[in-house]
N, C-alpha and C. Protein backbone atom coordinates (compact mmCIF):
# COMPACT_ATOMS: atom_id res chain seq x y z
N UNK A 1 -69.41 38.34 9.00
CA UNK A 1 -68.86 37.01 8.84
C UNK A 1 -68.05 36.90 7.56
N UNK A 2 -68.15 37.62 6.61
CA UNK A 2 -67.77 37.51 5.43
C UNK A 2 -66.33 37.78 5.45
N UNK A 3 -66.62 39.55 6.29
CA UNK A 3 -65.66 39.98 6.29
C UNK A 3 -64.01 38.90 6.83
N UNK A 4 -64.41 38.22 8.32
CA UNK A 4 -63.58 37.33 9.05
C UNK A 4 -63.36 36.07 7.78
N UNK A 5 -63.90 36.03 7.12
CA UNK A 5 -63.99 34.77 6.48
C UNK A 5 -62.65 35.39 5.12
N UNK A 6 -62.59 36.41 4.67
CA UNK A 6 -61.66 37.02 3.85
C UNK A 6 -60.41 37.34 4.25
N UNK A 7 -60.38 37.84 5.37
CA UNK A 7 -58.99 38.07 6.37
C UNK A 7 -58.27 36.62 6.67
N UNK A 8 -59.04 35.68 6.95
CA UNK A 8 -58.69 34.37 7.20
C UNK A 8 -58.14 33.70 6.05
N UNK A 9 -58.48 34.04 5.34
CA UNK A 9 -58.29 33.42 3.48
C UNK A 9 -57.10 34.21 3.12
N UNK A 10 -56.77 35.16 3.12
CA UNK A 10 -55.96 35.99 2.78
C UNK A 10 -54.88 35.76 3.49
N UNK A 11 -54.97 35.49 5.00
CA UNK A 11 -53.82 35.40 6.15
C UNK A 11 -53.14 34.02 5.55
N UNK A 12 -54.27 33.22 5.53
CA UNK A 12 -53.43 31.38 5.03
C UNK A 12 -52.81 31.70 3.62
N UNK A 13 -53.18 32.49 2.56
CA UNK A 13 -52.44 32.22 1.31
C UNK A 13 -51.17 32.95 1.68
N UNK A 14 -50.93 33.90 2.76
CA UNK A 14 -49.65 34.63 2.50
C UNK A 14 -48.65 33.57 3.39
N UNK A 15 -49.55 32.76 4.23
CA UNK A 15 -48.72 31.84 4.97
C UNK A 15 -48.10 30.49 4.33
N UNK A 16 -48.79 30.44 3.70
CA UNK A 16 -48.52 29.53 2.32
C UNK A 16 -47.70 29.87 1.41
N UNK A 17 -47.69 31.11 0.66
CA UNK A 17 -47.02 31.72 -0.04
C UNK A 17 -45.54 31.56 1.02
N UNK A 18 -45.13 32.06 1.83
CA UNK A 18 -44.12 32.09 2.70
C UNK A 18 -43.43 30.81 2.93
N UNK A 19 -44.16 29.92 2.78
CA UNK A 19 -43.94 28.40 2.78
C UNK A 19 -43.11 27.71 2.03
N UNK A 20 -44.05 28.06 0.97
CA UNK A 20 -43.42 27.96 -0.59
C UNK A 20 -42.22 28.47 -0.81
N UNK A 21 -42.20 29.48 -0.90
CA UNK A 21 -40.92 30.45 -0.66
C UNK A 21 -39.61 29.83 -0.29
N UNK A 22 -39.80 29.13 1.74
CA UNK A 22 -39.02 28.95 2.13
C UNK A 22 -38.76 27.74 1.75
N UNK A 23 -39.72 26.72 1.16
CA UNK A 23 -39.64 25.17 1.14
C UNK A 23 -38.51 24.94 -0.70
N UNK A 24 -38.72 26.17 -1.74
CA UNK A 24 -37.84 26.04 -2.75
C UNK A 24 -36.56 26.61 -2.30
N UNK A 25 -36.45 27.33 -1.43
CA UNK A 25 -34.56 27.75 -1.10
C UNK A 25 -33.95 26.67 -0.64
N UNK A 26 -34.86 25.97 0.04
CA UNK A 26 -33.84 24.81 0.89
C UNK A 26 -33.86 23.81 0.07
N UNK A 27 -34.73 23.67 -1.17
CA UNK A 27 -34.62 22.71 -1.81
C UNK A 27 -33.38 22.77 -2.94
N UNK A 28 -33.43 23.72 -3.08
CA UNK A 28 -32.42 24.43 -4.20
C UNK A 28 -31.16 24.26 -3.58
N UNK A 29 -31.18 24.81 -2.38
CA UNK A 29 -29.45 24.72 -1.68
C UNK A 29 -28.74 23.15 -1.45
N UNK A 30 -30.45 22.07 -1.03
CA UNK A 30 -30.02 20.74 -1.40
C UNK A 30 -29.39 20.42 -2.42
N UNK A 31 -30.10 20.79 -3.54
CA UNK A 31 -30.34 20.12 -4.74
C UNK A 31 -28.33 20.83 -5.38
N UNK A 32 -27.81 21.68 -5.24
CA UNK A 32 -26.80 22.68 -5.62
C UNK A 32 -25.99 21.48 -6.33
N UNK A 33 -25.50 21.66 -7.55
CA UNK A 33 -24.59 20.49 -8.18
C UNK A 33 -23.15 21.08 -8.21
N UNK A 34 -22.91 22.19 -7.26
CA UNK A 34 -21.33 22.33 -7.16
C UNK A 34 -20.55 21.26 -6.05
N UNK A 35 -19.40 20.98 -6.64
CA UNK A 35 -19.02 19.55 -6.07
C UNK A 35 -18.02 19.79 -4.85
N UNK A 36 -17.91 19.18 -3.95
CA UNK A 36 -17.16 19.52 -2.95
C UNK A 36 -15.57 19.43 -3.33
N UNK A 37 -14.32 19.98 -3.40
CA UNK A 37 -13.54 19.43 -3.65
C UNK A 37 -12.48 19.54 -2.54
N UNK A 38 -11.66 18.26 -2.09
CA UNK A 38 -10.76 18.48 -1.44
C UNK A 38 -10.21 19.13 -1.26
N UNK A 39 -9.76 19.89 0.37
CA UNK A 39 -8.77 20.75 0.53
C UNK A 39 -9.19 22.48 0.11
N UNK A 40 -10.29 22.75 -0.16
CA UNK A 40 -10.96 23.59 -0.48
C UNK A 40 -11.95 24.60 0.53
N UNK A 41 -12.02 23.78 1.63
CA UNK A 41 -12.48 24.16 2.90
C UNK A 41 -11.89 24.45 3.62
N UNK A 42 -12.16 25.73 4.38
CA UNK A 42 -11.19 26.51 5.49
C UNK A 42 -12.02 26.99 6.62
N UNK A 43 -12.62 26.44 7.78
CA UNK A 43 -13.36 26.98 8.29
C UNK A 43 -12.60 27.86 8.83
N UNK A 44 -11.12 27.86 9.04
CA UNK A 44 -10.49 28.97 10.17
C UNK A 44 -10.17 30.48 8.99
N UNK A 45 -10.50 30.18 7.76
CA UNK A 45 -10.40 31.44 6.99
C UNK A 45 -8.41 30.90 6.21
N UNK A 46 -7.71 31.85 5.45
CA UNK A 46 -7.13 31.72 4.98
C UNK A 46 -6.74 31.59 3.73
N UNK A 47 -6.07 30.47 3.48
CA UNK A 47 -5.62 29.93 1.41
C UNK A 47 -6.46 28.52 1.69
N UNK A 48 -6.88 28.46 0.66
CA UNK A 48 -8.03 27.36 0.41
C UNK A 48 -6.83 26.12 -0.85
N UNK A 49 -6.15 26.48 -0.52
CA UNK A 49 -5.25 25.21 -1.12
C UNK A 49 -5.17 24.05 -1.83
N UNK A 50 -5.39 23.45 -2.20
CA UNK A 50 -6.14 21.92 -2.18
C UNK A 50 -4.89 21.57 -1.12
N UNK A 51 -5.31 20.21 -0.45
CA UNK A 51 -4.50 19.48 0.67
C UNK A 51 -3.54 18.32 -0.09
N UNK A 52 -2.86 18.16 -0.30
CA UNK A 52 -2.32 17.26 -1.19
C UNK A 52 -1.63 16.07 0.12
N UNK A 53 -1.24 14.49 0.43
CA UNK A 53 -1.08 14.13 1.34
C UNK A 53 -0.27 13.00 0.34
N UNK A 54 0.43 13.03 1.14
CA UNK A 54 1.49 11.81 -0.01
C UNK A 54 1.35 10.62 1.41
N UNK A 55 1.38 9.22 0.07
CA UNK A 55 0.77 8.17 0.33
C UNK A 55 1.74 7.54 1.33
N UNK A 56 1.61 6.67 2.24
CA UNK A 56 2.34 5.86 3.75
C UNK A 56 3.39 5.25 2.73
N UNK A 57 2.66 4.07 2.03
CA UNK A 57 3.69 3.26 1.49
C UNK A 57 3.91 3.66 0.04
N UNK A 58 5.06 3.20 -0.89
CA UNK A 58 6.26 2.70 0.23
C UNK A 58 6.97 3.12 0.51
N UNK A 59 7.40 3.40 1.46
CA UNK A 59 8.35 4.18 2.73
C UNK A 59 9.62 5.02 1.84
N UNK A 60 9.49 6.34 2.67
CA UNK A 60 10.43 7.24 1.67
C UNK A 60 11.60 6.97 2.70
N UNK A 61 12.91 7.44 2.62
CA UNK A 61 14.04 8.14 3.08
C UNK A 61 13.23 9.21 4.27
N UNK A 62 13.32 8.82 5.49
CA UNK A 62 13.38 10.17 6.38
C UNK A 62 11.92 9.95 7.17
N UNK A 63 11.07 8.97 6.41
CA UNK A 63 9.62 8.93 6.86
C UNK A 63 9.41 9.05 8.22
N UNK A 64 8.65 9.19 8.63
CA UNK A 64 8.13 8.64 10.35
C UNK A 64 7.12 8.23 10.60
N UNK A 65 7.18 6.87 10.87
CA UNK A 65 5.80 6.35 10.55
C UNK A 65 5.89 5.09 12.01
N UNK A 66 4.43 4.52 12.45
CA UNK A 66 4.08 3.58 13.27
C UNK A 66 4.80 2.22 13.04
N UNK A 67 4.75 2.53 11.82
CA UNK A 67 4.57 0.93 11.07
C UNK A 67 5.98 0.44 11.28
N UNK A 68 6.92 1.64 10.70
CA UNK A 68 8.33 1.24 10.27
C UNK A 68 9.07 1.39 11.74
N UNK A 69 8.50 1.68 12.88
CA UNK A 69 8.91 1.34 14.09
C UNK A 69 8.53 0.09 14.67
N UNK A 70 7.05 -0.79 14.16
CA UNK A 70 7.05 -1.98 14.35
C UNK A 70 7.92 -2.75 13.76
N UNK A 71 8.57 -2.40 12.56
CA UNK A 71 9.43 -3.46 11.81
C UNK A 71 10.66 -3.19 12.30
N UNK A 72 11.58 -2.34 12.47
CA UNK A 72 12.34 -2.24 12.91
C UNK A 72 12.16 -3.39 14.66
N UNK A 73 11.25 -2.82 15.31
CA UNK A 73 11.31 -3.66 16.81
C UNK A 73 10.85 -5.24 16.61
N UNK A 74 10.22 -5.67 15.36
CA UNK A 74 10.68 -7.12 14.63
C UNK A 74 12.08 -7.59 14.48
N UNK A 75 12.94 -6.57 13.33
CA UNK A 75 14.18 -6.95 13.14
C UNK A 75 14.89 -7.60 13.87
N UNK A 76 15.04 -6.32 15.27
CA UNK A 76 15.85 -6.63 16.04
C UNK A 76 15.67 -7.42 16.58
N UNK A 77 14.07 -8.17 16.90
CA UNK A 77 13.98 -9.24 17.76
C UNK A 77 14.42 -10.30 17.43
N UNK A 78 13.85 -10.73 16.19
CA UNK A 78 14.19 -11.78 15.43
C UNK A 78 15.38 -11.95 14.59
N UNK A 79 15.91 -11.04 14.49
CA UNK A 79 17.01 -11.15 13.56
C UNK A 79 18.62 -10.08 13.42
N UNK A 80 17.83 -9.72 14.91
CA UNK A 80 19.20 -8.89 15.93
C UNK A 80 20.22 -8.18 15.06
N UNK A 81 18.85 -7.54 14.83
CA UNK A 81 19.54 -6.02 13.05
C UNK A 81 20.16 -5.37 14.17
N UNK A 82 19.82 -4.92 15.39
CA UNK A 82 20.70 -3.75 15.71
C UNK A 82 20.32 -2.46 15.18
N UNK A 83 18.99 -2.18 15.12
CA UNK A 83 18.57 -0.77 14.64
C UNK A 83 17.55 0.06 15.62
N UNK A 84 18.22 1.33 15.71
CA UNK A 84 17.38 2.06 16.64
C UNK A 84 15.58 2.07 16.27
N UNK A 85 14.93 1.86 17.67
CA UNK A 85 13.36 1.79 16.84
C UNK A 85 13.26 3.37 16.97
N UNK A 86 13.39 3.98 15.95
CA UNK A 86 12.98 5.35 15.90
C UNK A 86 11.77 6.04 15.12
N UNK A 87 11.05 4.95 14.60
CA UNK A 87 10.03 5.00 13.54
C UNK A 87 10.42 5.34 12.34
N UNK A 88 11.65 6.01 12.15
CA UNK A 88 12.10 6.57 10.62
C UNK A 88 12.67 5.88 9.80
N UNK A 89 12.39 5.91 8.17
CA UNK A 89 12.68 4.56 7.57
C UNK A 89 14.18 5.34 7.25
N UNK A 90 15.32 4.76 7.24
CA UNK A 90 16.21 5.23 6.50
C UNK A 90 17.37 3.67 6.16
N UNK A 91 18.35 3.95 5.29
CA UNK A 91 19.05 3.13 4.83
C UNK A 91 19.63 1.77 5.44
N UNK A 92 19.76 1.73 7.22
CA UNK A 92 20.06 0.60 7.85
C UNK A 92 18.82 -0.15 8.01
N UNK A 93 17.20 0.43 8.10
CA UNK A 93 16.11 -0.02 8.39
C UNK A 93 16.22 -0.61 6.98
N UNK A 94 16.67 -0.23 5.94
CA UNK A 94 16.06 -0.68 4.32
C UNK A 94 17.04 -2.25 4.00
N UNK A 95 17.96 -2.01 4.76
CA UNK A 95 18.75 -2.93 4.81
C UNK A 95 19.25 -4.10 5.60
N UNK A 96 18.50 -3.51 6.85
CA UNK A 96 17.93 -5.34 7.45
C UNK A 96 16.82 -5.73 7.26
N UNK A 97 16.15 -4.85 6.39
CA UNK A 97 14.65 -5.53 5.99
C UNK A 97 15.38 -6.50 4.44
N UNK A 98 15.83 -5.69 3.79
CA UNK A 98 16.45 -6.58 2.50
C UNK A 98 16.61 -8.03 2.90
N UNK A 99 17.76 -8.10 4.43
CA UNK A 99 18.64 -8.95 5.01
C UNK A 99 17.79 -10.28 5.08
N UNK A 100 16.75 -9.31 5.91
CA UNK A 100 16.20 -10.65 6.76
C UNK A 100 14.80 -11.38 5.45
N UNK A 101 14.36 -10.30 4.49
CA UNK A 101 13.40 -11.02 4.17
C UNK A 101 13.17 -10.78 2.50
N UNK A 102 14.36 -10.58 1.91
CA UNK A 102 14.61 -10.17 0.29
C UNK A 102 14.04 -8.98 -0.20
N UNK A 103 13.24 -8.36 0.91
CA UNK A 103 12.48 -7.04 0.20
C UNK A 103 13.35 -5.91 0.54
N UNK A 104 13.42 -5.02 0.05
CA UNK A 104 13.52 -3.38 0.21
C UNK A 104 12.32 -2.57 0.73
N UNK A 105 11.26 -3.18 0.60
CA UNK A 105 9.98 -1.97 1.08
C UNK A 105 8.99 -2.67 1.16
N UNK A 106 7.29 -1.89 1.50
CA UNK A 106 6.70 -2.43 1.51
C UNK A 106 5.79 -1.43 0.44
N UNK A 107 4.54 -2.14 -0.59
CA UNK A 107 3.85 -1.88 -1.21
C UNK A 107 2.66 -1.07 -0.57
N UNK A 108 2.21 -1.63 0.19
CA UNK A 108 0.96 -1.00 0.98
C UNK A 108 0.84 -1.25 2.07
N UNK A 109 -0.13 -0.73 3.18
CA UNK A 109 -0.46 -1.38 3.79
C UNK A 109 -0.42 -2.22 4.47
N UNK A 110 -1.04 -3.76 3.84
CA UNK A 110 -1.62 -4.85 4.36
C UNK A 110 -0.22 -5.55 3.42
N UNK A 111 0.83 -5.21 2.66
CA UNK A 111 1.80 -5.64 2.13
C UNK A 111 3.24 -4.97 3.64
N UNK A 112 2.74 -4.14 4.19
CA UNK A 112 3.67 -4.17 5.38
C UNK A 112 3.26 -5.19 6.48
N UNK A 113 2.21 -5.31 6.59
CA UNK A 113 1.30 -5.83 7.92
C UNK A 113 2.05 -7.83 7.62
N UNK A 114 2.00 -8.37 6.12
CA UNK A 114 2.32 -9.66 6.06
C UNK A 114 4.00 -9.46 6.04
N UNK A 115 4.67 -8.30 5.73
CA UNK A 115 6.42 -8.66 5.90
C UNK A 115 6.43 -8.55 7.59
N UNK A 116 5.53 -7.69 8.05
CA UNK A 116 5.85 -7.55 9.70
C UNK A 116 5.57 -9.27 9.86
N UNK A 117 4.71 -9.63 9.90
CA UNK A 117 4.27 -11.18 10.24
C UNK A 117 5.55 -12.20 9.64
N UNK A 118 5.72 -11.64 8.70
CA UNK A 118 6.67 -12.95 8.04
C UNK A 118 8.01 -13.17 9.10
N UNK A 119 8.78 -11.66 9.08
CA UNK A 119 9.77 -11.48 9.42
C UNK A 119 10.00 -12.82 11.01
């Protein structure tokens, strides 16, 4: 009995021990204070780059964007600019927006979303 009683004791500390083991790696790999940084991830393999993404507004020369095809199909409705809705901002789009509503561009966003409304 002794003997079973030592094998048993011995079997749980190495199972324990193993425990331990596995319960500080995963804690450690949680715990890791290296910081994620953008554009740095490649699951398909490659150049790890950073991603750099230049901002919507305000609208460059050449853009192609959703937005600047809603304003354009404003213009023309309301104020019969005569501009192809092609989504791309360029110099006739910059200039029936001037026309119809004193601006040249939009700031952001929710600063395109109120010239679309205004117009």
């Amino acid at each position: 009995m002794k003997k079973k009683t030592f094998i048993i004791l011995v079997v749980l500390l190495v199972v324990l021990v193993i425990a331990w083991t596995i319960f500080k790696k995963k804690t450690a790999i949680l715990a890791d204070p290296t910081p994620l940084t953008p554009g740095t991830f490649n699951p398909t393999g490659g150049s790890t780059a950073p991603v750099t993404k230049k901002p919507d507004y305000p609208f460059y020369p050449g853009e192609d964007l959703p937005m600047i095809g809603q304003l354009q199909q404003a213009l023309n409705l309301k104020h019969n600019a005569g501009l192809s809705v092609d989504s791309i901002w360029g110099t006739k789009t910059k200039a029936a927006l001037k026309a119809a509503t004193g601006r040249d561009n939009a700031n952001t966003y929710w600063d395109a979303i109120q010239i679309l409304n205004s117009i």
